[in-house]
PDB file of N, CA and C in Angstrom:
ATOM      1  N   UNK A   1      -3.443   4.307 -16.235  1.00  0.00           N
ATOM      2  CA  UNK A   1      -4.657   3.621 -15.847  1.00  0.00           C
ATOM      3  C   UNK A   1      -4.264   2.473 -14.907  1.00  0.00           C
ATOM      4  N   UNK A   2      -4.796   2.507 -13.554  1.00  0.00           N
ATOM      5  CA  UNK A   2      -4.396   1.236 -12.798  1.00  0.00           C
ATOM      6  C   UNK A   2      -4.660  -0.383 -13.882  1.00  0.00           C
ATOM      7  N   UNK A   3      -4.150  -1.354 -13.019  1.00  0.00           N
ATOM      8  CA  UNK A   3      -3.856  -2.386 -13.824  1.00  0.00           C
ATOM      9  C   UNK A   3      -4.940  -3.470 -13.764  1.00  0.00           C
ATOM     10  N   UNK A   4      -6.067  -2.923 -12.548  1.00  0.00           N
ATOM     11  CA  UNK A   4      -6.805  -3.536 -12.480  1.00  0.00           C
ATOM     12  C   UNK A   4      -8.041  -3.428 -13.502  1.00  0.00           C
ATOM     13  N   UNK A   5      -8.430  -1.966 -14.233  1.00  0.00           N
ATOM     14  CA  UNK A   5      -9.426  -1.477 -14.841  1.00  0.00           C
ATOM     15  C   UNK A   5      -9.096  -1.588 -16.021  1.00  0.00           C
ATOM     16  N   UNK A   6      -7.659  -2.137 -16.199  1.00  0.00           N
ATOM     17  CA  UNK A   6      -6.977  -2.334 -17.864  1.00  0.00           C
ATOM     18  C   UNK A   6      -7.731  -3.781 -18.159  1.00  0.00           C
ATOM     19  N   UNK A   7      -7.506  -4.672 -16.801  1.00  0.00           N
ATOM     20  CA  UNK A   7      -7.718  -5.958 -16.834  1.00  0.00           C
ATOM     21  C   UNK A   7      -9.692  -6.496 -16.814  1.00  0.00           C
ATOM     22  N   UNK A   8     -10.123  -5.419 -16.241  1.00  0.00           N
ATOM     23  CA  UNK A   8     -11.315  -5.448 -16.731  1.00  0.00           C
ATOM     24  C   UNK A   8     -12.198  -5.420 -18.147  1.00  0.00           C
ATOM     25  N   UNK A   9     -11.276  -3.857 -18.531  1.00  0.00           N
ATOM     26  CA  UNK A   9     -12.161  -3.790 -19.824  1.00  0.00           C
ATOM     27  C   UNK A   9     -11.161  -4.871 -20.944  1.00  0.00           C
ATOM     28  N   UNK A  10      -9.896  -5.426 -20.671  1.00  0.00           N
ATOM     29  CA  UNK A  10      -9.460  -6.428 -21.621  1.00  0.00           C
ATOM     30  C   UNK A  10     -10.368  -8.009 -21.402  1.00  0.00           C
ATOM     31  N   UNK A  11     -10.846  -8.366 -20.349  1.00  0.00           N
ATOM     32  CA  UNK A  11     -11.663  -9.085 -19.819  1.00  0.00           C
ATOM     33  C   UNK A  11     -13.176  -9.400 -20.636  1.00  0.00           C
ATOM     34  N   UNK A  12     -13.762  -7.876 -20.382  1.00  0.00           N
ATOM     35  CA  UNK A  12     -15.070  -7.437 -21.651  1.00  0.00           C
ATOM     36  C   UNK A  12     -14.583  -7.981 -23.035  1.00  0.00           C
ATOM     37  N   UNK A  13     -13.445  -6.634 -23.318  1.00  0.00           N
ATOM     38  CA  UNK A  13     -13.128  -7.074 -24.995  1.00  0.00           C
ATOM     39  C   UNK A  13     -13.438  -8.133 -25.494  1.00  0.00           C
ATOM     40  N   UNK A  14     -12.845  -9.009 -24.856  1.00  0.00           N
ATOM     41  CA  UNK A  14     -12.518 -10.311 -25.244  1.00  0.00           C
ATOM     42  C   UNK A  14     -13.140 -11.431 -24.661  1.00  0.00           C
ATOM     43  N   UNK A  15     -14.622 -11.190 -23.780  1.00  0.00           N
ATOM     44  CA  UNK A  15     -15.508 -11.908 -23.194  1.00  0.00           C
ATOM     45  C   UNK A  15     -14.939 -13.472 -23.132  1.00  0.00           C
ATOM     46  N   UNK A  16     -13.762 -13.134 -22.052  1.00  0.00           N
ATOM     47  CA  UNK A  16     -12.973 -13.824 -21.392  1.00  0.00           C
ATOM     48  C   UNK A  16     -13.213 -14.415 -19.817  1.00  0.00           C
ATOM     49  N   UNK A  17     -12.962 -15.098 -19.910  1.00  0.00           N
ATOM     50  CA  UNK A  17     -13.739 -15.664 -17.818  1.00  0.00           C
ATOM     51  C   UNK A  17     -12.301 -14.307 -17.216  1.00  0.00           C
ATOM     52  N   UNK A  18     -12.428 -14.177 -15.986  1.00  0.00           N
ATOM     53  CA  UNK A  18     -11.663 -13.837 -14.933  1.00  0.00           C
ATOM     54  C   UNK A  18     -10.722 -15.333 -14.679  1.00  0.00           C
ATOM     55  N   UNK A  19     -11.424 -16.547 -14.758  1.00  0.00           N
ATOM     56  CA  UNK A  19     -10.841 -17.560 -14.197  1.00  0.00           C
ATOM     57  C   UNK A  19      -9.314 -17.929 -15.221  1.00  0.00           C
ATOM     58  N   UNK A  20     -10.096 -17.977 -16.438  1.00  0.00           N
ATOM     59  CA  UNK A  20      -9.165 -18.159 -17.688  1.00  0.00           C
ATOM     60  C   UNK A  20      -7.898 -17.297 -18.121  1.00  0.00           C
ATOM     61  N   UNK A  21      -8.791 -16.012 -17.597  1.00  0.00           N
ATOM     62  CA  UNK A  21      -7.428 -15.122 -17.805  1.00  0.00           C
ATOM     63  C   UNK A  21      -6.122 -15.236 -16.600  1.00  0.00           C
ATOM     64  N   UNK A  22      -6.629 -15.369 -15.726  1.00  0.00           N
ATOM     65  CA  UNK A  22      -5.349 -15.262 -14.713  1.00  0.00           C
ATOM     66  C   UNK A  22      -4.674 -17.319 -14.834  1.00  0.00           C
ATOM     67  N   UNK A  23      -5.429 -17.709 -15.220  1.00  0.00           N
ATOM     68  CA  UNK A  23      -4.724 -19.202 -15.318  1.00  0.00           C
ATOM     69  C   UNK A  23      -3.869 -19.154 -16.238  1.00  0.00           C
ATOM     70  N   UNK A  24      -4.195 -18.317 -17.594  1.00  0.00           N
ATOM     71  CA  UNK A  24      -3.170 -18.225 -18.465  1.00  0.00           C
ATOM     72  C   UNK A  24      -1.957 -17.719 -18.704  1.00  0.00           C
ATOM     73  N   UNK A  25      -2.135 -16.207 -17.789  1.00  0.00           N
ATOM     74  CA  UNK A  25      -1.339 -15.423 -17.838  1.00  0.00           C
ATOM     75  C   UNK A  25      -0.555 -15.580 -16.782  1.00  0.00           C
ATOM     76  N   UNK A  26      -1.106 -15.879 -15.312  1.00  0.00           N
ATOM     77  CA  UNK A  26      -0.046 -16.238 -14.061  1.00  0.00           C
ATOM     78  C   UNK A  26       0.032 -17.895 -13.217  1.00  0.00           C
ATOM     79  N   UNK A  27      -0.898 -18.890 -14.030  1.00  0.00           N
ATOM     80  CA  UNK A  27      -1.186 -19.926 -13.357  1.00  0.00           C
ATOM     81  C   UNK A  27      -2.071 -19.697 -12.375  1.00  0.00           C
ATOM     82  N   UNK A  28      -2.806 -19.131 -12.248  1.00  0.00           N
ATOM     83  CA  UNK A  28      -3.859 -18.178 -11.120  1.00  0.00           C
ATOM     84  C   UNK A  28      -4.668 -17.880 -11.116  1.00  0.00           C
ATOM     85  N   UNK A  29      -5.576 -19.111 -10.668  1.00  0.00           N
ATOM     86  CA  UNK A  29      -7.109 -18.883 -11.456  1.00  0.00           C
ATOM     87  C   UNK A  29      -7.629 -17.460 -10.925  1.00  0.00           C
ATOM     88  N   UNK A  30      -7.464 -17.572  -9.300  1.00  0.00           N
ATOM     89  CA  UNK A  30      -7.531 -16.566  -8.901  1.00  0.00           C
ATOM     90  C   UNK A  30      -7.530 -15.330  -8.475  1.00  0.00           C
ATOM     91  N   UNK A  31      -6.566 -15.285  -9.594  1.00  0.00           N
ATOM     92  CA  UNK A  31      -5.742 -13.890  -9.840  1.00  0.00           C
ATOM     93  C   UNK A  31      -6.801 -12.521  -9.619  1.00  0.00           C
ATOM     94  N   UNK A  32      -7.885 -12.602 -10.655  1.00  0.00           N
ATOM     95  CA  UNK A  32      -8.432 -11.399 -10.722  1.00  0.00           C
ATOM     96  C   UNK A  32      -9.124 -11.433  -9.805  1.00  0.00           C
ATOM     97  N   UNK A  33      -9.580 -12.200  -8.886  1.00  0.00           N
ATOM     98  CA  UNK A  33     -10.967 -12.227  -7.480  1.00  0.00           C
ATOM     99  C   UNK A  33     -10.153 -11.756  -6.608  1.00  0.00           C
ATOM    100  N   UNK A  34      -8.978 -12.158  -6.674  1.00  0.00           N
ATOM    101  CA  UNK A  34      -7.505 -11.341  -5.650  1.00  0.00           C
ATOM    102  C   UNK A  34      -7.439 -10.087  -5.847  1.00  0.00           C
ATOM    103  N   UNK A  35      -7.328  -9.674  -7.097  1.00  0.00           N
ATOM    104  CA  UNK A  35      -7.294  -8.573  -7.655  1.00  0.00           C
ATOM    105  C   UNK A  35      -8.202  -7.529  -6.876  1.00  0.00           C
ATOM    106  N   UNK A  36      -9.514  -8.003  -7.508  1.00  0.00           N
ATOM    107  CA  UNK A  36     -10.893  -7.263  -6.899  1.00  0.00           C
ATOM    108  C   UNK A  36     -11.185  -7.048  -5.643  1.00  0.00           C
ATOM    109  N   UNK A  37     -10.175  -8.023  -4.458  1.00  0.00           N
ATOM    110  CA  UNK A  37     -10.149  -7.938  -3.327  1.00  0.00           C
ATOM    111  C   UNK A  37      -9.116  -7.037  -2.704  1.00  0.00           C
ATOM    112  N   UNK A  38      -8.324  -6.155  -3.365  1.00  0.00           N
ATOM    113  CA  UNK A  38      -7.663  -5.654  -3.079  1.00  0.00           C
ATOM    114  C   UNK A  38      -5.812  -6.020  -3.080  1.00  0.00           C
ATOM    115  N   UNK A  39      -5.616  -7.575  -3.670  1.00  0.00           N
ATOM    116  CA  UNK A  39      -4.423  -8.023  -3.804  1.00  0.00           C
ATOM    117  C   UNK A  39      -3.799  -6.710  -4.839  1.00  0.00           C
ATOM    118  N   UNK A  40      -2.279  -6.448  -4.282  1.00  0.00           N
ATOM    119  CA  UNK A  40      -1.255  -6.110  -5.463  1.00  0.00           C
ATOM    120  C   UNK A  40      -0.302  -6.837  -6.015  1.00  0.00           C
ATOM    121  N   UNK A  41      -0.144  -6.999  -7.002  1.00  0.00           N
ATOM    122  CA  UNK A  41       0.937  -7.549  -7.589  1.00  0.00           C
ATOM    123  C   UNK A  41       2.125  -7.194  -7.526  1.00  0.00           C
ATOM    124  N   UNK A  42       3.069  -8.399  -7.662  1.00  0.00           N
ATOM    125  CA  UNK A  42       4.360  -7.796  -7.717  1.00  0.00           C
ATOM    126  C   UNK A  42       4.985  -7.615  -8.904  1.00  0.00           C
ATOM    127  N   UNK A  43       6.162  -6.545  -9.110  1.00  0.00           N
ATOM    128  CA  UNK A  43       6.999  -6.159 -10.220  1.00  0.00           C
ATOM    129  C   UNK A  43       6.769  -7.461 -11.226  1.00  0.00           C
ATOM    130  N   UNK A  44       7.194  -8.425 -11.121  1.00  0.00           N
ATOM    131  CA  UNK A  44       7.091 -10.162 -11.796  1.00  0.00           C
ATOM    132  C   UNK A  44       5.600  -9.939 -12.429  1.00  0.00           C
ATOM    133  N   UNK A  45       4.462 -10.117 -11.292  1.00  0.00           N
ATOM    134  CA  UNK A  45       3.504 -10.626 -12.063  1.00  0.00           C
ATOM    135  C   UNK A  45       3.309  -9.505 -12.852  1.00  0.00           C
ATOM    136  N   UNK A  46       3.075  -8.324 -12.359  1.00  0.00           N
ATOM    137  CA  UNK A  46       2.665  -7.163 -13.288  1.00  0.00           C
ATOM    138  C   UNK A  46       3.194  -7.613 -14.835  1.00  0.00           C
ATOM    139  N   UNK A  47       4.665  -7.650 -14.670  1.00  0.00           N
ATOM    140  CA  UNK A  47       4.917  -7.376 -16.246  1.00  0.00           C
ATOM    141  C   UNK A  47       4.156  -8.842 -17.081  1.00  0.00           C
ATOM    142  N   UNK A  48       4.225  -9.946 -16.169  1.00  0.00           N
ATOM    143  CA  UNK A  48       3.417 -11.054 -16.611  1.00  0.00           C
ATOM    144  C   UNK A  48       2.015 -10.575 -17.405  1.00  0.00           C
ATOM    145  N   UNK A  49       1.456 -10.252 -16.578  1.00  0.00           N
ATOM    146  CA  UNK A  49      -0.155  -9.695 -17.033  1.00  0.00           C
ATOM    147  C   UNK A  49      -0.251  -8.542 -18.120  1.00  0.00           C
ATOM    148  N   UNK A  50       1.028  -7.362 -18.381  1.00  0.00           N
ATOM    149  CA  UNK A  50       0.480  -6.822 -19.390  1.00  0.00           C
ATOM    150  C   UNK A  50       1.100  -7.666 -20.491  1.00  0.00           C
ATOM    151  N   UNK A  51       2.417  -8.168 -20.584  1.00  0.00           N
ATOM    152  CA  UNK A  51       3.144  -9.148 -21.908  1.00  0.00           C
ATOM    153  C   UNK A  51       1.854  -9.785 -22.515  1.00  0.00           C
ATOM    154  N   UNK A  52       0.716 -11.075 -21.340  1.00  0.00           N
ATOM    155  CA  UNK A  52      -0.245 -11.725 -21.800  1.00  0.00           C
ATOM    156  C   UNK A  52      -1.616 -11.431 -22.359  1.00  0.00           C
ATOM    157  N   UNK A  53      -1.463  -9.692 -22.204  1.00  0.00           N
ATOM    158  CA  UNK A  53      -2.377  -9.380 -22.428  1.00  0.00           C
ATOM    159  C   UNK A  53      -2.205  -8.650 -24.101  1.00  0.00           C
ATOM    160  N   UNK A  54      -0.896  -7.755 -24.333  1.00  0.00           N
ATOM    161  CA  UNK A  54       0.015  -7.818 -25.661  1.00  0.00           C
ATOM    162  C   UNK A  54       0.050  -8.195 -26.272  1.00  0.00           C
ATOM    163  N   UNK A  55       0.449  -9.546 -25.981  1.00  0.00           N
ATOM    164  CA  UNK A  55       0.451 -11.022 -26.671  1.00  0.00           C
ATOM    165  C   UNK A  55      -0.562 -11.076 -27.305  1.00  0.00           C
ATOM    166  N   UNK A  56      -1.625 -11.061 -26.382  1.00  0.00           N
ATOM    167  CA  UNK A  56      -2.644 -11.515 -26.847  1.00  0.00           C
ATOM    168  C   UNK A  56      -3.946 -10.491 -28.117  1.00  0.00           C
ATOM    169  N   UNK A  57      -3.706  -9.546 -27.670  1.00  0.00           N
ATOM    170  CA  UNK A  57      -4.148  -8.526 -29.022  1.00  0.00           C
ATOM    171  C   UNK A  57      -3.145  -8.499 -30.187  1.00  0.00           C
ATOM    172  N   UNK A  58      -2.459  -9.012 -29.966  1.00  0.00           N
ATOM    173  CA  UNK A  58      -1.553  -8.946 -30.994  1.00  0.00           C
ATOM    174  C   UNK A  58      -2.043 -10.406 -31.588  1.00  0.00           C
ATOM    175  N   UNK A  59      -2.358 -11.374 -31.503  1.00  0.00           N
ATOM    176  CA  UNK A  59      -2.353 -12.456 -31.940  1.00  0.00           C
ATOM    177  C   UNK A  59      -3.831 -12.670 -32.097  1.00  0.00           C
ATOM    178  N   UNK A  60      -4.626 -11.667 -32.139  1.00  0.00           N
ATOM    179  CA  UNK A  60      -5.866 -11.634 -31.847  1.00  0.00           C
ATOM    180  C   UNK A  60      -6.222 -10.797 -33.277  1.00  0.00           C
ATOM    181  N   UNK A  61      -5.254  -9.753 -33.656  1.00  0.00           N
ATOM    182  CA  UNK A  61      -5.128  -8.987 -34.618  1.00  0.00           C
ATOM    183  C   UNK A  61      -5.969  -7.668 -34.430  1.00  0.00           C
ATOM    184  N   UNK A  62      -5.833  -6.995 -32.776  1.00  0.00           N
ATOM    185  CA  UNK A  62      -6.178  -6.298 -32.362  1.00  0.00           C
ATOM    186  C   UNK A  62      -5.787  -5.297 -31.751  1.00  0.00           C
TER     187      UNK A  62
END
């Protein structure tokens, strides 16, 4: 599944801002409006974004 539609429906799940999530996970508020604009990530951030997202169902108890 691309990494962008992972980051969406984890976004829903967890009725999370776009802003919040990429500040947390890459310092980047703007991460996902980048995203949606067609930005790719690199090897770095990628693994950044799924670890924070891991992390975070996991600590979520999900």
């Amino acid at each position: 599944m691309p990494l962008l539609v992972t980051i969406e429906k984890f976004l829903r799940r967890h009725a999370m801002p776009p802003t919040k999530f990429g500040r947390e996970c890459a310092r980047d508020p703007r991460l996902v409006f980048d995203l949606r604009n067609g930005r790719e990530p690199g090897p770095r951030v990628q693994r950044r974004i799924e670890h924070f997202m891991n992390s975070y169902c996991r600590s979520a108890g999900q």
